[in-house]
C-alpha atoms as a PDB file:
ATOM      1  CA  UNK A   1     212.553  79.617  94.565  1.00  0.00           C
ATOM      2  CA  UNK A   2     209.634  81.317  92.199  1.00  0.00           C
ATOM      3  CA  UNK A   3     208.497  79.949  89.152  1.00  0.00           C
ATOM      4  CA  UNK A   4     209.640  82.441  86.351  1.00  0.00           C
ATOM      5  CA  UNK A   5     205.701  83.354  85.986  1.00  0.00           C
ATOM      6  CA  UNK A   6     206.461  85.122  89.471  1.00  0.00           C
ATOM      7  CA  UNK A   7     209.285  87.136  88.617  1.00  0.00           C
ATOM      8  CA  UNK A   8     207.358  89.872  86.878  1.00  0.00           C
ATOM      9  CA  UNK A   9     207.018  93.751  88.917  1.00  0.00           C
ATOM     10  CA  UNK A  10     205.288  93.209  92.032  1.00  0.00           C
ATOM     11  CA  UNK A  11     201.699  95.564  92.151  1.00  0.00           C
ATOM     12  CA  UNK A  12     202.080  99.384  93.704  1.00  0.00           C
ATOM     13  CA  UNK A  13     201.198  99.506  97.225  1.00  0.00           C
ATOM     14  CA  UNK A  14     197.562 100.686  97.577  1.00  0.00           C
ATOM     15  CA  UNK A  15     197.919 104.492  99.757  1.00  0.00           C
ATOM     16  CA  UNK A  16     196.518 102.569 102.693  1.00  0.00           C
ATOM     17  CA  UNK A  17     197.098 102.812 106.813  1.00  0.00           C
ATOM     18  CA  UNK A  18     196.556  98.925 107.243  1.00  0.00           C
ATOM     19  CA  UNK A  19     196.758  95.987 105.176  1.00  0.00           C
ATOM     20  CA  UNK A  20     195.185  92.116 106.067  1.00  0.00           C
ATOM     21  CA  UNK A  21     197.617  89.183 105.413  1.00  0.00           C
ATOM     22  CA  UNK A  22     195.554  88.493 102.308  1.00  0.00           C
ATOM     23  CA  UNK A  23     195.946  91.759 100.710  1.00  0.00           C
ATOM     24  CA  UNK A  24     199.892  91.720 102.133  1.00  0.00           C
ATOM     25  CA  UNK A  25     200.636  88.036 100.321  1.00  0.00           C
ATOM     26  CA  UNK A  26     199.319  89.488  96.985  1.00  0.00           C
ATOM     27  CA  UNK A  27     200.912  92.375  96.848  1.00  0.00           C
ATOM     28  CA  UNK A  28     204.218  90.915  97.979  1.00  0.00           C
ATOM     29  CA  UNK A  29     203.514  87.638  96.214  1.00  0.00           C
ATOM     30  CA  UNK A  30     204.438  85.471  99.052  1.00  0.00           C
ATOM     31  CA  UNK A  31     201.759  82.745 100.743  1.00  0.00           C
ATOM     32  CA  UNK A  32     200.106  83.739 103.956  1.00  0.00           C
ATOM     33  CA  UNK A  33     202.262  80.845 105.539  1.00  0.00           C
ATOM     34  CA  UNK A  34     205.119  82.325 104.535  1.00  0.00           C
ATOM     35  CA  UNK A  35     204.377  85.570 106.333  1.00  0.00           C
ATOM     36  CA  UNK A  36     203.616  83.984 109.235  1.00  0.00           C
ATOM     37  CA  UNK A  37     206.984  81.896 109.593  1.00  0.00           C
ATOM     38  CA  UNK A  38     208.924  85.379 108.779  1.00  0.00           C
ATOM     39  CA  UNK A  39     207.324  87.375 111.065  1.00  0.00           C
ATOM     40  CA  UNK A  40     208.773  84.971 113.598  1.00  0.00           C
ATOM     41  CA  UNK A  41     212.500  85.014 111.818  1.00  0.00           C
ATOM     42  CA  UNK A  42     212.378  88.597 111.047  1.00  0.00           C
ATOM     43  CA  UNK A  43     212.032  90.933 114.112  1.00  0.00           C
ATOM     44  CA  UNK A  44     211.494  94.151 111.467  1.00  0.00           C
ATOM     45  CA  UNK A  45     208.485  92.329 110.770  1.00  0.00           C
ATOM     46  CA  UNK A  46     205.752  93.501 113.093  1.00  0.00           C
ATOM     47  CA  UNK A  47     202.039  93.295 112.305  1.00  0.00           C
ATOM     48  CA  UNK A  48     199.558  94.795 114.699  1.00  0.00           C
ATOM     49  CA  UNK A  49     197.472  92.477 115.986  1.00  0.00           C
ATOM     50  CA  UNK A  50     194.180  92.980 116.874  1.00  0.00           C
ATOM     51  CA  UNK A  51     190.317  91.230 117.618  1.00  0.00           C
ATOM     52  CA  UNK A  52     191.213  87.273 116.832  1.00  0.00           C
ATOM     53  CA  UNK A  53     194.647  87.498 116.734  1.00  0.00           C
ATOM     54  CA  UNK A  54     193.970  89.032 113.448  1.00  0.00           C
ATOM     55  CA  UNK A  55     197.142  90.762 111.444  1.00  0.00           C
ATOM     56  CA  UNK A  56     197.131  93.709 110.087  1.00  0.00           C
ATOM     57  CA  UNK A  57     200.072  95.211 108.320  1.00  0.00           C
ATOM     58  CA  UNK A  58     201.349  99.125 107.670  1.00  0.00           C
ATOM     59  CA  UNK A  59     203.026 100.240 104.609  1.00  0.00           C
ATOM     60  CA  UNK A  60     206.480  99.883 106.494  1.00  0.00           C
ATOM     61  CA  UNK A  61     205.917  96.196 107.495  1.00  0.00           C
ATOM     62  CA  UNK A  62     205.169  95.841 102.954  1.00  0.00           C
ATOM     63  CA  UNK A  63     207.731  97.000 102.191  1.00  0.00           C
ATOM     64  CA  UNK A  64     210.283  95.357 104.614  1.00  0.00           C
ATOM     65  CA  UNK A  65     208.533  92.252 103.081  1.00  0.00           C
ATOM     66  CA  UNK A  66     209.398  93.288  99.871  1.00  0.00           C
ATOM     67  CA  UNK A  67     213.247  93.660 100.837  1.00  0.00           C
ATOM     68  CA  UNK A  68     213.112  90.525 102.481  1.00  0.00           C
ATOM     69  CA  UNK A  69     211.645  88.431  99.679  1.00  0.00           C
ATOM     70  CA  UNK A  70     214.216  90.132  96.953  1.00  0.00           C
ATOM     71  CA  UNK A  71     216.899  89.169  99.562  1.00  0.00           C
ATOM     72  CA  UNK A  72     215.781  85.240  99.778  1.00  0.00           C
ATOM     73  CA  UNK A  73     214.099  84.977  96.168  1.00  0.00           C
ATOM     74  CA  UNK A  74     216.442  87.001  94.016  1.00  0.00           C
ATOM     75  CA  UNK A  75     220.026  87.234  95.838  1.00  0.00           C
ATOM     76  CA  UNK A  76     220.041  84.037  97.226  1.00  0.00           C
ATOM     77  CA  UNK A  77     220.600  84.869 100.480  1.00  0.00           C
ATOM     78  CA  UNK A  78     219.563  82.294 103.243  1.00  0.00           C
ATOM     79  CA  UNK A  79     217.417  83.261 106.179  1.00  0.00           C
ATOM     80  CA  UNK A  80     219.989  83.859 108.325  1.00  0.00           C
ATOM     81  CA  UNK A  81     222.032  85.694 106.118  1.00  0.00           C
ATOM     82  CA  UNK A  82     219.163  87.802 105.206  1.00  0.00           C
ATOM     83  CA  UNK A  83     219.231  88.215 109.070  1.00  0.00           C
ATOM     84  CA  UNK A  84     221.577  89.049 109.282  1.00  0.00           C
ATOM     85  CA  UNK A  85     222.138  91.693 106.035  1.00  0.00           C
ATOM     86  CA  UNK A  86     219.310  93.499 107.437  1.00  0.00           C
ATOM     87  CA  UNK A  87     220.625  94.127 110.922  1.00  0.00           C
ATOM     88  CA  UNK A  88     223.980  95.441 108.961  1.00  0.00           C
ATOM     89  CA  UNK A  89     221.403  98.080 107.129  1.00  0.00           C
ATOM     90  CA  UNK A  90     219.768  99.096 110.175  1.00  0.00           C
ATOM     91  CA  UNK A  91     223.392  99.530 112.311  1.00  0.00           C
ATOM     92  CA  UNK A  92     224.732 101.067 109.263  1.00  0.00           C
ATOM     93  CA  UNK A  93     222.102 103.144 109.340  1.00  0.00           C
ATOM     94  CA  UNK A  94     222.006 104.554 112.704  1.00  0.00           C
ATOM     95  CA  UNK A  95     225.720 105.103 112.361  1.00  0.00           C
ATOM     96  CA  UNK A  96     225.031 107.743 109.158  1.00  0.00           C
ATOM     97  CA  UNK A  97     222.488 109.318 111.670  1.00  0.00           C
ATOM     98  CA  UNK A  98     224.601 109.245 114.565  1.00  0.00           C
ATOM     99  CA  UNK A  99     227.570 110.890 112.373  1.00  0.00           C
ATOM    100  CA  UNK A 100     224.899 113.472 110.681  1.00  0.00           C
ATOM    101  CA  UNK A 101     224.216 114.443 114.379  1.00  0.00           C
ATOM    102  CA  UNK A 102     228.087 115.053 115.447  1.00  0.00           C
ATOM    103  CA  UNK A 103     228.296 117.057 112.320  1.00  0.00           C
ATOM    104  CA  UNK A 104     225.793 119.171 112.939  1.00  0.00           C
ATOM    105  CA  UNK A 105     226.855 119.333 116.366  1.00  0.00           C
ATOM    106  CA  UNK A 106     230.526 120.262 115.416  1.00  0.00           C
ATOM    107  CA  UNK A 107     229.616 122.878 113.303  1.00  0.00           C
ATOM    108  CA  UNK A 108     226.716 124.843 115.817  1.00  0.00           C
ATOM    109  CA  UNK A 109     230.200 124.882 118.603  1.00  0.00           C
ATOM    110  CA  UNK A 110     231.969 126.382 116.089  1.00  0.00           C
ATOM    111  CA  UNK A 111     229.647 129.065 115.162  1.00  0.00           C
ATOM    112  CA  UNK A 112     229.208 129.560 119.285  1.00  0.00           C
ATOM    113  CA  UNK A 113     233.181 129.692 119.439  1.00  0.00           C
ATOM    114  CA  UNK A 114     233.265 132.358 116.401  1.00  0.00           C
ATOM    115  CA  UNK A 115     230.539 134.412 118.542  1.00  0.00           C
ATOM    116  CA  UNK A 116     232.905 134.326 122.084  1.00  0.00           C
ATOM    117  CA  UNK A 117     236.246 134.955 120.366  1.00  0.00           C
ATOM    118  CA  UNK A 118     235.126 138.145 119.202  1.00  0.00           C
END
């Protein structure tokens, strides 16, 4: 768990395209280590790597960091449930994107139907 000195508002995320794994780990306040053990737990987690094997994180990859952390340090959740949570947001998702599209699908037939019946 953090100590309570940790619990303050994590920094703004600089307007950046990439981020090191030193710059990452401050602004998410989580050790390098750490990062490096969830990128292998947490497939949403995907640094490009480049000369040296060296990491180099987007905006995107932050701020799933940021969910993931508030999932394990302030819910409680367990790594696998966190897992496990986040694969429920991502299929929940795609479903609300997946029913926007039949929607919108629906309602251009009916407006071609409305055309031919008259």
């Amino acid at each position: 768990m953090l100590e309570p000195s940790h619990n303050d508002e994590l920094p703004p995320i600089p307007g950046k395209r990439y981020f090191t794994i030193g710059e990452v780990s401050e602004l998410c306040a989580v050790k390098p280590h750490v990062l490096r053990y969830w990128e292998q737990e947490f497939p949403q987690i995907n640094p490009v790597k480049r000369r040296g094997n060296r990491r180099y994180y987007q905006r995107q990859d932050v701020l799933m960091i940021r969910h993931i952390r508030a999932l394990l340090y302030e819910q409680g959740f367990t790594i696998g449930g966190a897992r496990l949570r986040l694969s429920g947001d991502e299929a929940r998702e795609e479903t609300t994107q997946y029913r926007q599209l039949i929607r919108q699908t629906v309602a251009e037939l009916e407006d071609v139907l409305q055309v031919l019946r008259k």
